[in-house]
Protein backbone atom coordinates (compact mmCIF):
# COMPACT_ATOMS: atom_id res chain seq x y z
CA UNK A 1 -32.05 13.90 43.15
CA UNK A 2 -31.58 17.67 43.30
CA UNK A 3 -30.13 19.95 40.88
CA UNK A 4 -28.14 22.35 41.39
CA UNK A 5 -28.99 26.01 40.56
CA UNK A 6 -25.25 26.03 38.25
CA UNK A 7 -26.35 23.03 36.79
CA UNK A 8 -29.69 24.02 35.48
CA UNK A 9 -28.54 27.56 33.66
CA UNK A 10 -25.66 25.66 32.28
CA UNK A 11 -28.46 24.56 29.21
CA UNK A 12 -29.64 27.93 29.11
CA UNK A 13 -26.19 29.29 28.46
CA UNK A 14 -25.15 26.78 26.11
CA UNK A 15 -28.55 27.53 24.18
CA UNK A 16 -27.93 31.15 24.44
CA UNK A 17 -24.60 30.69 23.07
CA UNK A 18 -25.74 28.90 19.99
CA UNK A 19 -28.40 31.10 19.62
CA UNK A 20 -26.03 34.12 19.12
CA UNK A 21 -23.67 32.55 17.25
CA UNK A 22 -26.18 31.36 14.45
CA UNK A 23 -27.36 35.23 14.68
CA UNK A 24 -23.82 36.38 14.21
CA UNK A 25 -23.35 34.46 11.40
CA UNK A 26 -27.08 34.99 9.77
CA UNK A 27 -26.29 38.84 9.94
CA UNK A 28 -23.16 38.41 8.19
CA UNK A 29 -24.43 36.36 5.24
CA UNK A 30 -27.17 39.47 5.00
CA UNK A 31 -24.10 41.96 4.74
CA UNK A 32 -21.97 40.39 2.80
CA UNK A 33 -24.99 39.63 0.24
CA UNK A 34 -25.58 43.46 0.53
CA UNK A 35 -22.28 44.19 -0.13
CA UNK A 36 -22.15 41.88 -3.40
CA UNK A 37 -24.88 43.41 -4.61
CA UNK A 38 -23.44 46.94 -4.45
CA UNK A 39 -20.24 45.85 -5.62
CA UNK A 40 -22.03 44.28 -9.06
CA UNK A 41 -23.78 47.75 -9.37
CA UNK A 42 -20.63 49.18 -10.69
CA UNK A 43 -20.76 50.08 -14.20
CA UNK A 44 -17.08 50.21 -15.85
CA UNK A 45 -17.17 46.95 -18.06
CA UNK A 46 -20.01 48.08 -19.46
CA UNK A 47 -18.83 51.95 -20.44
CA UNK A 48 -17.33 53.30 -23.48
CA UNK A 49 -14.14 54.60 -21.57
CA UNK A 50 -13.60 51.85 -20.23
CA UNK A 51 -10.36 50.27 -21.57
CA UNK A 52 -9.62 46.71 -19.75
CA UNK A 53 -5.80 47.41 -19.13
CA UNK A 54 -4.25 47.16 -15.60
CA UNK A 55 -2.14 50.40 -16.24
CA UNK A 56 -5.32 52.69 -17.34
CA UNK A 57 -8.75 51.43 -16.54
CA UNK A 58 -10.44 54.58 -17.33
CA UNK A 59 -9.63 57.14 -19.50
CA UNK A 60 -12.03 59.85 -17.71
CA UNK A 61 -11.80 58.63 -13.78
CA UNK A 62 -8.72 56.32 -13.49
CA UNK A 63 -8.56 56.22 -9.93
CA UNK A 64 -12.34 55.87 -9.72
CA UNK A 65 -12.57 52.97 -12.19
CA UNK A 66 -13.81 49.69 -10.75
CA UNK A 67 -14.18 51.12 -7.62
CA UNK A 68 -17.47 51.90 -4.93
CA UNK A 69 -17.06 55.49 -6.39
CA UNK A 70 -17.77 54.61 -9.75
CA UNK A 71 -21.59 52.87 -8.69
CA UNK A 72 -23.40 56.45 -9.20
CA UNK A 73 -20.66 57.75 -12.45
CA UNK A 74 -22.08 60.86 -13.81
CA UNK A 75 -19.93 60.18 -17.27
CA UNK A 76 -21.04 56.58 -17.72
CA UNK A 77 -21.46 55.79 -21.93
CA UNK A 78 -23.01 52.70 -22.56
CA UNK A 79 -21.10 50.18 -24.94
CA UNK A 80 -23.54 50.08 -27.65
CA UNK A 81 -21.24 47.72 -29.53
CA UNK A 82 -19.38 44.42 -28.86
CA UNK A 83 -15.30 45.05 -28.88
CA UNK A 84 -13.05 42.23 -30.32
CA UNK A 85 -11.18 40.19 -27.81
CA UNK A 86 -8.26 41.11 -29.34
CA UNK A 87 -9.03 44.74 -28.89
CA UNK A 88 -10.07 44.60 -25.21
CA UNK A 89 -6.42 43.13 -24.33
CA UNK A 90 -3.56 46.29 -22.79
CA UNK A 91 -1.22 47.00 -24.93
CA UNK A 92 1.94 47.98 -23.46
């Protein structure tokens, strides 16, 4: 019994395939952790100017607020005191 040359690379292939595609997928699990990681970086719910409504989330960088721009905030006030619930809520 003889194989053929098709026959013995199809394996190969398959393996190759599989190969990749676990690869694919490893890489993005490691980006996506990455980007997770950044994302938790940012700062807002944690600053004073911070206000928790939809309408103004910032009251010094609104359209920065909860955003990749805000990671590295240069006006960034630490809460240094826990706000009611009922404080935290938009009023509009």
């Amino acid at each position: 019994m003889t194989l053929t040359v098709g026959a013995a690379l199809c394996p190969i292939a398959l393996l190759s395939l599989l190969l990749g595609f676990l690869w694919a997928i490893g890489a993005a699990f490691r980006d996506g952790i990455t980007q997770l990681k950044r994302l938790h970086s940012i700062p807002c719910d944690r600053c004073v100017y911070y206000t928790g409504c939809q309408l103004l989330k910032c009251t010094v960088h609104p359209t920065k607020a909860l955003t990749e721009d805000a990671v590295e905030c240069l006006d960034f006030e630490p809460v240094l005191y826990s706000v009611p619930a009922c404080q935290q809520r938009c009023k509009h």
